[in-house]
C-alpha atoms as a PDB file:
ATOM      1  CA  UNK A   1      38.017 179.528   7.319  1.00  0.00           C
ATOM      2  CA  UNK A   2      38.977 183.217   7.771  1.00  0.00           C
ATOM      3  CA  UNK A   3      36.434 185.056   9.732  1.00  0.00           C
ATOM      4  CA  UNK A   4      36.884 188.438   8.779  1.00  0.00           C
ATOM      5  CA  UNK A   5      33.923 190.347  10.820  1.00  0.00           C
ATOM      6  CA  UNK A   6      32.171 192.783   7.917  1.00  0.00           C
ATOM      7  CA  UNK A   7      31.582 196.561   8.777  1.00  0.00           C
ATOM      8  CA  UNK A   8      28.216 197.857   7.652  1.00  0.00           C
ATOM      9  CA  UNK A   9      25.657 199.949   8.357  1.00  0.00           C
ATOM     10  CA  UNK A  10      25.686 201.299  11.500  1.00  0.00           C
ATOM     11  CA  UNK A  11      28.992 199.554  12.169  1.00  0.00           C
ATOM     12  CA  UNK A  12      30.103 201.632   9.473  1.00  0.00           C
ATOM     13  CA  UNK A  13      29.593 204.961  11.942  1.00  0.00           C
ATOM     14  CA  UNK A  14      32.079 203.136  14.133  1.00  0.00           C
ATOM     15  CA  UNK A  15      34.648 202.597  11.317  1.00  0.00           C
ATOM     16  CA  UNK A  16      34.549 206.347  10.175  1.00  0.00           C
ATOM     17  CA  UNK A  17      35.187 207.545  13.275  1.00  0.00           C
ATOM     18  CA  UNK A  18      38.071 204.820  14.524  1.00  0.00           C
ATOM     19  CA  UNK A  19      39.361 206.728  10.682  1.00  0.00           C
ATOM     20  CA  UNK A  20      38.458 210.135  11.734  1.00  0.00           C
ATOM     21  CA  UNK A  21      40.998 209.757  14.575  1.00  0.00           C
ATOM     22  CA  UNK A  22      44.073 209.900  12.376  1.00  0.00           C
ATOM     23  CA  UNK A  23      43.021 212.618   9.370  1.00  0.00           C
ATOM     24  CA  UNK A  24      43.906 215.337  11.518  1.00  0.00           C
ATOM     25  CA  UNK A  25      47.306 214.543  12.357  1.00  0.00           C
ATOM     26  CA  UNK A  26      48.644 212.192   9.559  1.00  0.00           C
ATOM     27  CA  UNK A  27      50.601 214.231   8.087  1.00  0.00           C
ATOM     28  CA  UNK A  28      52.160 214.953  11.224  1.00  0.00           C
ATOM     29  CA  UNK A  29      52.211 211.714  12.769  1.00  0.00           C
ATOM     30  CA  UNK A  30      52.874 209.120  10.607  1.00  0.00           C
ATOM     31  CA  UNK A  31      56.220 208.267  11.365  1.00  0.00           C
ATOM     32  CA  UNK A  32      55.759 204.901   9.892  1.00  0.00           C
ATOM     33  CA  UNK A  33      54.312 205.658   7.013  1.00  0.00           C
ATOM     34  CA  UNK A  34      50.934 204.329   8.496  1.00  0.00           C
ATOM     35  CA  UNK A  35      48.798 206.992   9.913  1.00  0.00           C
ATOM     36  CA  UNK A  36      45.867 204.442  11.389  1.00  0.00           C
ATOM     37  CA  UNK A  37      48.876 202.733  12.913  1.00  0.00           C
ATOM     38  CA  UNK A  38      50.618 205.604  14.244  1.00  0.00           C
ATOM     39  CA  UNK A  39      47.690 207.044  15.992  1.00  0.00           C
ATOM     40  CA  UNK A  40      47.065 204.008  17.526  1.00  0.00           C
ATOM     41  CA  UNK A  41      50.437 203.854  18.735  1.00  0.00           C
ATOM     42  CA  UNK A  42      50.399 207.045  20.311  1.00  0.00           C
ATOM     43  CA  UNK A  43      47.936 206.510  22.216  1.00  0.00           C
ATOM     44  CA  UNK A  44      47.760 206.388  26.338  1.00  0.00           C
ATOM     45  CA  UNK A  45      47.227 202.758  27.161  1.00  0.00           C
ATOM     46  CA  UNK A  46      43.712 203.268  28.288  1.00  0.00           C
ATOM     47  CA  UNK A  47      42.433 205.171  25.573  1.00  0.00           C
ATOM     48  CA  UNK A  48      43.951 202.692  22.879  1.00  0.00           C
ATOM     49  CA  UNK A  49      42.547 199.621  25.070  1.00  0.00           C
ATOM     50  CA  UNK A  50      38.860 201.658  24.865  1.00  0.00           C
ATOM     51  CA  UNK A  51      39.520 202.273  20.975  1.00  0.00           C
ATOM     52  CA  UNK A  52      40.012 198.993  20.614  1.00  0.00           C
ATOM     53  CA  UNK A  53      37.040 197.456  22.301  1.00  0.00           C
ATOM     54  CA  UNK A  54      34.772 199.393  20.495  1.00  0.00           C
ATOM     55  CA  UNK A  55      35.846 198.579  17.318  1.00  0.00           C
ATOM     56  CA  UNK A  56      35.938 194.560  18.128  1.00  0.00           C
ATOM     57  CA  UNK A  57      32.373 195.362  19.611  1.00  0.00           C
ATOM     58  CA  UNK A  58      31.096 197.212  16.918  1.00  0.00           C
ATOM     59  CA  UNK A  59      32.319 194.948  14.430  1.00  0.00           C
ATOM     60  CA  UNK A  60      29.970 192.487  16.042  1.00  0.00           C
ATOM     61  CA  UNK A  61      32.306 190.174  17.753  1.00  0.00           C
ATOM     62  CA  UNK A  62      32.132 189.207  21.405  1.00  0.00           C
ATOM     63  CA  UNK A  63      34.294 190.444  23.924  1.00  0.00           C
ATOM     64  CA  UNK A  64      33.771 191.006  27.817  1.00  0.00           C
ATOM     65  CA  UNK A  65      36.646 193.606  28.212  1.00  0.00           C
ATOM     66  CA  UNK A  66      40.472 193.523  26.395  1.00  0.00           C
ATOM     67  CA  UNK A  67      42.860 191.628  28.940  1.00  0.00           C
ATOM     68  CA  UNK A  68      46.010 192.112  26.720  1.00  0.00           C
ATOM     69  CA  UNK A  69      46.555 194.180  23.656  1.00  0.00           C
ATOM     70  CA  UNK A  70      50.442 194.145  21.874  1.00  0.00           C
ATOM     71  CA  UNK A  71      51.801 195.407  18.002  1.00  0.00           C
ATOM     72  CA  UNK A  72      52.948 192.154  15.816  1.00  0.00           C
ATOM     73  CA  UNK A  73      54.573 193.809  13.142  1.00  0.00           C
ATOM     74  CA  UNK A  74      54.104 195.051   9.609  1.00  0.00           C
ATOM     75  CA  UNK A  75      53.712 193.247   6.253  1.00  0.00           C
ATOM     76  CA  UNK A  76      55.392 194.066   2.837  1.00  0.00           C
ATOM     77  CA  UNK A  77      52.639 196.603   2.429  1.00  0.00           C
ATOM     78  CA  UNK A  78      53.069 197.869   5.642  1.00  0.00           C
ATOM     79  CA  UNK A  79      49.248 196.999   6.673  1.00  0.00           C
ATOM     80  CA  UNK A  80      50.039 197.163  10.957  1.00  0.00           C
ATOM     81  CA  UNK A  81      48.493 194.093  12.875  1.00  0.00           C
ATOM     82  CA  UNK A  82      47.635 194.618  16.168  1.00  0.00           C
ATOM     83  CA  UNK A  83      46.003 191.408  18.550  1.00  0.00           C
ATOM     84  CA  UNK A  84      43.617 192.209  21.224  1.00  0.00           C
ATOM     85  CA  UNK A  85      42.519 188.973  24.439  1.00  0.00           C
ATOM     86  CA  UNK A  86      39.519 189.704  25.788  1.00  0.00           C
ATOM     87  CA  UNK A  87      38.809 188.793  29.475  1.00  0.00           C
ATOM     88  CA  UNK A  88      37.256 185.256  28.425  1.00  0.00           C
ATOM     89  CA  UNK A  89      40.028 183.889  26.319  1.00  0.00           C
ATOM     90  CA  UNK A  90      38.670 185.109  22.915  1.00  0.00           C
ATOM     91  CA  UNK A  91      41.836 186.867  20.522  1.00  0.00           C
ATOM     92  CA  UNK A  92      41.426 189.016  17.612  1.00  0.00           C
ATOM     93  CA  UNK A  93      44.035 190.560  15.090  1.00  0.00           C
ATOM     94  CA  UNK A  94      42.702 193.640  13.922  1.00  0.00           C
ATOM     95  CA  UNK A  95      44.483 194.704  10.452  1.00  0.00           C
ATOM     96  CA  UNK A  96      45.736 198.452   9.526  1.00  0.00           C
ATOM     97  CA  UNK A  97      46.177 199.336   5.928  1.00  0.00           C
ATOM     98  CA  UNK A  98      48.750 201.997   5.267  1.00  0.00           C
ATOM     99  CA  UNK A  99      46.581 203.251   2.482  1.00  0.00           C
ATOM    100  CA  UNK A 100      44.716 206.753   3.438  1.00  0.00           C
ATOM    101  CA  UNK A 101      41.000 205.916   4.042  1.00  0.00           C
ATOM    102  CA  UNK A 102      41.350 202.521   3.479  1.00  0.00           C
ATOM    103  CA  UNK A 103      39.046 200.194   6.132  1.00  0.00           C
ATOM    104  CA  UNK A 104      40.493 197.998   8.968  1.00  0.00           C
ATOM    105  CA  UNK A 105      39.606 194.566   9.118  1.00  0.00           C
ATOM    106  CA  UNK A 106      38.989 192.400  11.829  1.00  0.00           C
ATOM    107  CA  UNK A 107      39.707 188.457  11.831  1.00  0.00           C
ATOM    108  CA  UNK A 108      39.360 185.887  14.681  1.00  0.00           C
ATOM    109  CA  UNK A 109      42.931 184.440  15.993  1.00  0.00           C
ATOM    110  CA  UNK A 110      43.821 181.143  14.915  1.00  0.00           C
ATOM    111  CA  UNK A 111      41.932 180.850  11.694  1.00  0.00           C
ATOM    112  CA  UNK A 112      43.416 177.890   9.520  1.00  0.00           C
ATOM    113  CA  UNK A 113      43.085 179.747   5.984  1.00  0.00           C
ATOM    114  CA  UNK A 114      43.569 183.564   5.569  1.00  0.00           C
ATOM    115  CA  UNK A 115      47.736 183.996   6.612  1.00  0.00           C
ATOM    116  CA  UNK A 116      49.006 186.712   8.316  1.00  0.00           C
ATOM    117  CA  UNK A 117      45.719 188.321   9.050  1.00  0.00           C
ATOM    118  CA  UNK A 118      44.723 185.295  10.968  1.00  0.00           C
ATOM    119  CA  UNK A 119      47.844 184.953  13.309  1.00  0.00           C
ATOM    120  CA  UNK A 120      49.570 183.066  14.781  1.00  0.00           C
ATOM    121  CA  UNK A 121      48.440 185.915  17.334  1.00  0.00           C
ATOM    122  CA  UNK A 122      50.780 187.218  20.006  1.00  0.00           C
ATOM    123  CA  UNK A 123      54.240 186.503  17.657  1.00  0.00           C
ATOM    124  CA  UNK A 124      56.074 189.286  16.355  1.00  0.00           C
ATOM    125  CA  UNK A 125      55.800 189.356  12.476  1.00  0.00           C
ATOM    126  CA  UNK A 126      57.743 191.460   9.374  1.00  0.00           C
ATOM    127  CA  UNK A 127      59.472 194.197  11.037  1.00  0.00           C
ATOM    128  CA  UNK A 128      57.659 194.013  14.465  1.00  0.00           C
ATOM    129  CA  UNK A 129      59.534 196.131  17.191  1.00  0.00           C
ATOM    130  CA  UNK A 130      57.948 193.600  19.834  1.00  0.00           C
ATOM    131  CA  UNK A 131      54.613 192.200  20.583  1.00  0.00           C
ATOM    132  CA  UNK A 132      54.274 190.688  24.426  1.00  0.00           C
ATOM    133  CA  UNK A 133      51.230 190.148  25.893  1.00  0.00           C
ATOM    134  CA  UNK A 134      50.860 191.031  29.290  1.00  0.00           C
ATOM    135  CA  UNK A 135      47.576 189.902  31.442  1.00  0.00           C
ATOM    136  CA  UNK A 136      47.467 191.761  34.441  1.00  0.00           C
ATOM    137  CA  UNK A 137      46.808 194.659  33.168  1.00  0.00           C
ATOM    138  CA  UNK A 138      49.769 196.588  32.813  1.00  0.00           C
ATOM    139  CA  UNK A 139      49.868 196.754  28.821  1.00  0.00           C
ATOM    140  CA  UNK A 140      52.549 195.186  26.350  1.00  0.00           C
ATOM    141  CA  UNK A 141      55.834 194.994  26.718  1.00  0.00           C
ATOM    142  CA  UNK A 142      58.133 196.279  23.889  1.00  0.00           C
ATOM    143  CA  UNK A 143      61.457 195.373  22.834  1.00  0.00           C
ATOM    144  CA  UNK A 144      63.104 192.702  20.895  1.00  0.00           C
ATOM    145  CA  UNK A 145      61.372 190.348  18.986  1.00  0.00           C
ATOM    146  CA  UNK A 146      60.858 187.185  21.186  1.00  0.00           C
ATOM    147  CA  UNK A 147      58.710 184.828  18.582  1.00  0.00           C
ATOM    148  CA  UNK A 148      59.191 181.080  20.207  1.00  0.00           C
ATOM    149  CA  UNK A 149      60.845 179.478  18.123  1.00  0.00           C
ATOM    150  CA  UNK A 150      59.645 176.505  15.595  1.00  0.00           C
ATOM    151  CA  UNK A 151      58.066 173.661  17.412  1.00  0.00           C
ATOM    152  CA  UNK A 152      57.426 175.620  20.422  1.00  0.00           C
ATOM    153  CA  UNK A 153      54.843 173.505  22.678  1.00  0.00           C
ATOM    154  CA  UNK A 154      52.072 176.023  24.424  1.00  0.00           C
ATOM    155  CA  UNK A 155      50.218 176.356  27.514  1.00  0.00           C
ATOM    156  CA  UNK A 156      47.312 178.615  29.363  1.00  0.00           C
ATOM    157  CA  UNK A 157      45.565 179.271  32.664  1.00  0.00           C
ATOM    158  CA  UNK A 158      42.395 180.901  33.205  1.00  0.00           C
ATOM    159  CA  UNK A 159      40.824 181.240  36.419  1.00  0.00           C
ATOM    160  CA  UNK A 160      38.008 183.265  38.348  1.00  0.00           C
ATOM    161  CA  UNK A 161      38.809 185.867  40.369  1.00  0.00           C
ATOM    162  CA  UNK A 162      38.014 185.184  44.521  1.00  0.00           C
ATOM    163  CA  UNK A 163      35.812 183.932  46.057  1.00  0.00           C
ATOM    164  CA  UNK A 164      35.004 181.712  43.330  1.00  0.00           C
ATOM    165  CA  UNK A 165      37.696 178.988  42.551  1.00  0.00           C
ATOM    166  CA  UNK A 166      37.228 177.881  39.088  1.00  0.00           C
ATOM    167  CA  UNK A 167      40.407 177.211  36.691  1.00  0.00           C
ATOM    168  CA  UNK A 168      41.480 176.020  33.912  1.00  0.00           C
ATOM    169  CA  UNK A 169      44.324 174.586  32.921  1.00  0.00           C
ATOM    170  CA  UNK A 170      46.251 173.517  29.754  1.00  0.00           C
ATOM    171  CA  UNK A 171      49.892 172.728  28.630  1.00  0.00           C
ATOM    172  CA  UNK A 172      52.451 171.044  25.873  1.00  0.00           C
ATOM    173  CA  UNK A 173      50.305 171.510  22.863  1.00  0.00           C
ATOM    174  CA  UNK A 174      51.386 172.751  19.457  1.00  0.00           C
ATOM    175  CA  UNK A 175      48.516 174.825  18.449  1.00  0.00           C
ATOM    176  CA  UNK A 176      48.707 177.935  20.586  1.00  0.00           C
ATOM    177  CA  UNK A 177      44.881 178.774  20.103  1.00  0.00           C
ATOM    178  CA  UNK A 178      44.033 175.322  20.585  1.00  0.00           C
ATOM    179  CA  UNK A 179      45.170 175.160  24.086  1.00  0.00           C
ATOM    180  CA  UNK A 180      43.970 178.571  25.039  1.00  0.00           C
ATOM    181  CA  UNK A 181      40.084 177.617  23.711  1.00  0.00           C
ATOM    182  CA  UNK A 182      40.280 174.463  25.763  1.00  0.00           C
ATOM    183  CA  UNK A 183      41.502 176.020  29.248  1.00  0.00           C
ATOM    184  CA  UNK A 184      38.852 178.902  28.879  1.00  0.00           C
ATOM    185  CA  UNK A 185      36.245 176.266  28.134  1.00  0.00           C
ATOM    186  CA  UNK A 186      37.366 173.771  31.262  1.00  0.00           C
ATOM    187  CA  UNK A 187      37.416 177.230  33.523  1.00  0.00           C
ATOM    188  CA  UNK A 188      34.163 178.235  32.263  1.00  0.00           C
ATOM    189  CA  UNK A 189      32.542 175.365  32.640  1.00  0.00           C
ATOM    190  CA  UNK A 190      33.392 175.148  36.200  1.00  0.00           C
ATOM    191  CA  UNK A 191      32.601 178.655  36.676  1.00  0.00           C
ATOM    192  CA  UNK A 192      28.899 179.126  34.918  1.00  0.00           C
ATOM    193  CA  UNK A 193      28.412 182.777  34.608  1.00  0.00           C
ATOM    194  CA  UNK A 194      30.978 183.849  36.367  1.00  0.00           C
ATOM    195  CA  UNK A 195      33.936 185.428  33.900  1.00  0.00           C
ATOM    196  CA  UNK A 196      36.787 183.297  33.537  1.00  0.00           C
ATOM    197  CA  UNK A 197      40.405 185.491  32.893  1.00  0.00           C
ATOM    198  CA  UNK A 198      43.043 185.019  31.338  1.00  0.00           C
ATOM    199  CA  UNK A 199      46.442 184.132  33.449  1.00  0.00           C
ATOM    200  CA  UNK A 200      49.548 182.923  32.079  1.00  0.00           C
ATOM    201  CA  UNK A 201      50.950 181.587  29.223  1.00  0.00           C
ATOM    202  CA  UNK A 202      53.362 178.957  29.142  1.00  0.00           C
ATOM    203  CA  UNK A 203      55.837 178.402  26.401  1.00  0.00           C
ATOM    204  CA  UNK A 204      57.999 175.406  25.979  1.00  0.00           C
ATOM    205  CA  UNK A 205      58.098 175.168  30.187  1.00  0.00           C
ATOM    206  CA  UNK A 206      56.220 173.304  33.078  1.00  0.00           C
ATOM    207  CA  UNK A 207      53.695 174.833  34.486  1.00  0.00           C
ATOM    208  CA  UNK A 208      51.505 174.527  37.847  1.00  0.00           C
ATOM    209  CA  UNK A 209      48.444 175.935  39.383  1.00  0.00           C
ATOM    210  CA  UNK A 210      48.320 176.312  43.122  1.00  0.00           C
ATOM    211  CA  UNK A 211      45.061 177.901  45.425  1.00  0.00           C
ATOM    212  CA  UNK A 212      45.125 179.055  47.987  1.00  0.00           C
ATOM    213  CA  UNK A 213      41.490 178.345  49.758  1.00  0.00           C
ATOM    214  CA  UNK A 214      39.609 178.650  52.858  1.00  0.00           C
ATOM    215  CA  UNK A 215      36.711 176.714  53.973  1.00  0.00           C
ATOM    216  CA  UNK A 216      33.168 178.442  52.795  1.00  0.00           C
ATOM    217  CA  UNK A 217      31.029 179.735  55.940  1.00  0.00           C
ATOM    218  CA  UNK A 218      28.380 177.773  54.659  1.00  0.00           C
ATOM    219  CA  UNK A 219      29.917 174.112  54.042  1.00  0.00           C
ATOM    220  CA  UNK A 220      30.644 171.297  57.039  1.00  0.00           C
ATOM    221  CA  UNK A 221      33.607 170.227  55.544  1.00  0.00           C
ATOM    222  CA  UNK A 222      35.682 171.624  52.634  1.00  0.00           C
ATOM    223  CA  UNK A 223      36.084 168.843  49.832  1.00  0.00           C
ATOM    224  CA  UNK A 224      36.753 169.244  46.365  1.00  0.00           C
ATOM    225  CA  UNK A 225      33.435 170.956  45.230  1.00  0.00           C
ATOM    226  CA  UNK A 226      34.056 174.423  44.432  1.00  0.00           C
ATOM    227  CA  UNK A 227      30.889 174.984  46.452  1.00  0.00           C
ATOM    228  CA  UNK A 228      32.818 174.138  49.602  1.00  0.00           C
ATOM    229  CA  UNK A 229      35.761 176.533  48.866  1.00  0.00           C
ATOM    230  CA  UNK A 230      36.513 180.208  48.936  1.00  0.00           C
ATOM    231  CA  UNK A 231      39.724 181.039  46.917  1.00  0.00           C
ATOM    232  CA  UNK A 232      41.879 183.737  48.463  1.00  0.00           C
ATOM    233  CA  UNK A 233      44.892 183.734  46.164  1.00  0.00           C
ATOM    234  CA  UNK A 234      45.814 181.968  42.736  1.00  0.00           C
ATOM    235  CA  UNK A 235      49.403 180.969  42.380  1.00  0.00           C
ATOM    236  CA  UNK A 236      51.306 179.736  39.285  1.00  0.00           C
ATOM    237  CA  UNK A 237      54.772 179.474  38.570  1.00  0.00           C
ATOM    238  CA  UNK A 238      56.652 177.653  35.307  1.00  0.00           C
ATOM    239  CA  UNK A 239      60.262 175.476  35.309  1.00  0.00           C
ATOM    240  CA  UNK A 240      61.907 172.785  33.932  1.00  0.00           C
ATOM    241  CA  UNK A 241      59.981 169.796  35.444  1.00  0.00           C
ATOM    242  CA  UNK A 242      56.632 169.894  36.459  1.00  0.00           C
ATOM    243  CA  UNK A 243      57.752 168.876  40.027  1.00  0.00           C
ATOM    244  CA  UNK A 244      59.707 172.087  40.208  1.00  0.00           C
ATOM    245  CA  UNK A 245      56.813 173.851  38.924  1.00  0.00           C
ATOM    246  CA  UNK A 246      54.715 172.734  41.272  1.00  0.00           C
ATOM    247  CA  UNK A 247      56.990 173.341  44.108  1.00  0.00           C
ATOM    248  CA  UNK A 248      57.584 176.656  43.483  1.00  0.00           C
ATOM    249  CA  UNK A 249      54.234 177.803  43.344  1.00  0.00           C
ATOM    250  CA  UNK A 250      53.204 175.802  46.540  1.00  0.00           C
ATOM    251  CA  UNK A 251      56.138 177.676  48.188  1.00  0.00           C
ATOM    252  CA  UNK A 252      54.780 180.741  47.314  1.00  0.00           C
ATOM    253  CA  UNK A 253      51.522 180.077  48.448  1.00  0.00           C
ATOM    254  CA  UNK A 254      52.843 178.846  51.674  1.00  0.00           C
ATOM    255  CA  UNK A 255      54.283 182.411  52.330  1.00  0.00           C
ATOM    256  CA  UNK A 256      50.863 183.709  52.070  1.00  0.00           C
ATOM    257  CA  UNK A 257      49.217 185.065  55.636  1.00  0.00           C
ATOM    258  CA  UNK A 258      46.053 184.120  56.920  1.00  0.00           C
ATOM    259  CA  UNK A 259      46.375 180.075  57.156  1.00  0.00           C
ATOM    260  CA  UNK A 260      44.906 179.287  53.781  1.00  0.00           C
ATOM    261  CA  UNK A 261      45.398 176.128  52.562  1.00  0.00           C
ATOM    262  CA  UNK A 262      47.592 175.242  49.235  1.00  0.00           C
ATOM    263  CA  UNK A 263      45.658 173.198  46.721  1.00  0.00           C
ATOM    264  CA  UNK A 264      47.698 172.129  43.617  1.00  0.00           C
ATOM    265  CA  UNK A 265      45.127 172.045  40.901  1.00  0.00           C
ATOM    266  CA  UNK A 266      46.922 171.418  37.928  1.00  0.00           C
ATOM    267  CA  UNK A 267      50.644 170.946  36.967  1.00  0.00           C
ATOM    268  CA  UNK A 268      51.960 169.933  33.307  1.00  0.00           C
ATOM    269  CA  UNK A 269      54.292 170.077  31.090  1.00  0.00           C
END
């Protein structure tokens, strides 16, 4: 069921003024013959990152902070879709009418019933100049359209940032949000209250999780409780084979300095 989050009452506030941004310079600006998304568009990074938060936030919906925001395209009526990640795995598609004055709508990623407005999230879509997620903070990517193609298998690793060691890990399923829920869940359930983040996605590849850890000052002997552990560095890498995979990002943790020790966590394909 398509969760479309409602704006009301004081959410409403929120919505005029996410509106207000574009009145002054539609005319001017709207290039694509949607002012909402053209303002958006033209935005510096941070500032369109902030504008987005707020309006997931003030729409009610839960998000720690936006890991990944890209453009997925128009539809025949050129309403703009952009999808937002937050920090603990959660994805939204927020939904830009072309019409003047007319409200944006929110909807959870994923959704089974609602189409377009409910994703597939992170896939370029109608006329999309490029949508590509990027988690490390650097923004989206633009440039061809690179939607996987059909019966593209998915994958996803979250992790904690150091000292904690927490991860999660998931691979070579068909339902992109699917996998992404369940590796944010494993990694959070590890991890308590600590934030689990977003750090690769896998598509139709092998993937593999390396750490590289250090014994805690506080434990005997490190074992496998994350209690034992401090994590100095995670390492991933994707190939053909999950051996290769996993070799890869062992070798790269190898070239590390300080004499941390490589712990393969997860590897699948």
């Amino acid at each position: 069921m398509l969760r479309l989050l409602s704006l009301c009452g004081v959410r409403l506030a929120l919505l005029s003024g996410f509106i207000a941004l574009v009145l002054p310079v539609a005319g001017a600006r709207a290039q694509t013959g949607n002012p909402l998304h053209d303002q958006l568009a033209g935005m510096e990074e941070t500032a369109r990152r902030a504008e987005v938060f707020r309006f997931i936030t003030g729409s009610a919906a839960g998000c720690q902070a936006i890991s990944a925001i890209a453009f997925s395209g128009f539809d025949a009526a050129r309403t703009a879709y952009w999808d937002s990640r937050c920090r603990e795995g959660a994805m939204y598609r927020m939904a830009l009418p072309a019409q003047r004055n007319a409200r944006p709508r929110l909807a959870v990623c994923g959704a089974t019933t609602g189409g377009i407005e409910s994703g597939p999230c992170f896939q370029a879509i109608g006329t999309a100049q490029a949508a590509v997620a990027s988690g490390d903070g650097r923004g989206v990517s633009t440039g061809p359209s690179a939607a996987p193609p059909p019966g593209s298998r998915f994958g996803a690793i979250y992790a904690t940032d150091a000292p904690m060691a927490a991860w999660g890990f998931g691979n070579g399923g068909a339902d992109r949000l699917a996998v992404n829920t369940q590796a944010v869940r494993s990694c959070q359930t590890m991890a308590g209250r600590v934030p689990c983040k977003f750090v690769e996605e896998i598509v139709n590849r092998c993937g593999a999780l390396v750490q590289a850890v250090s014994r805690h000052p506080n434990a005997v002997a490190m074992t496998g409780d994350l209690s034992t552990m401090v994590l100095n560095r995670n390492l991933t890498a994707t190939a053909e084979t999950a051996q290769a995979a996993e070799a890869a990002a062992l070798d790269s943790c190898r070239r590390l300095p300080g004499g941390s020790t490589c712990r393969v966590v997860a590897t699948g394909c």
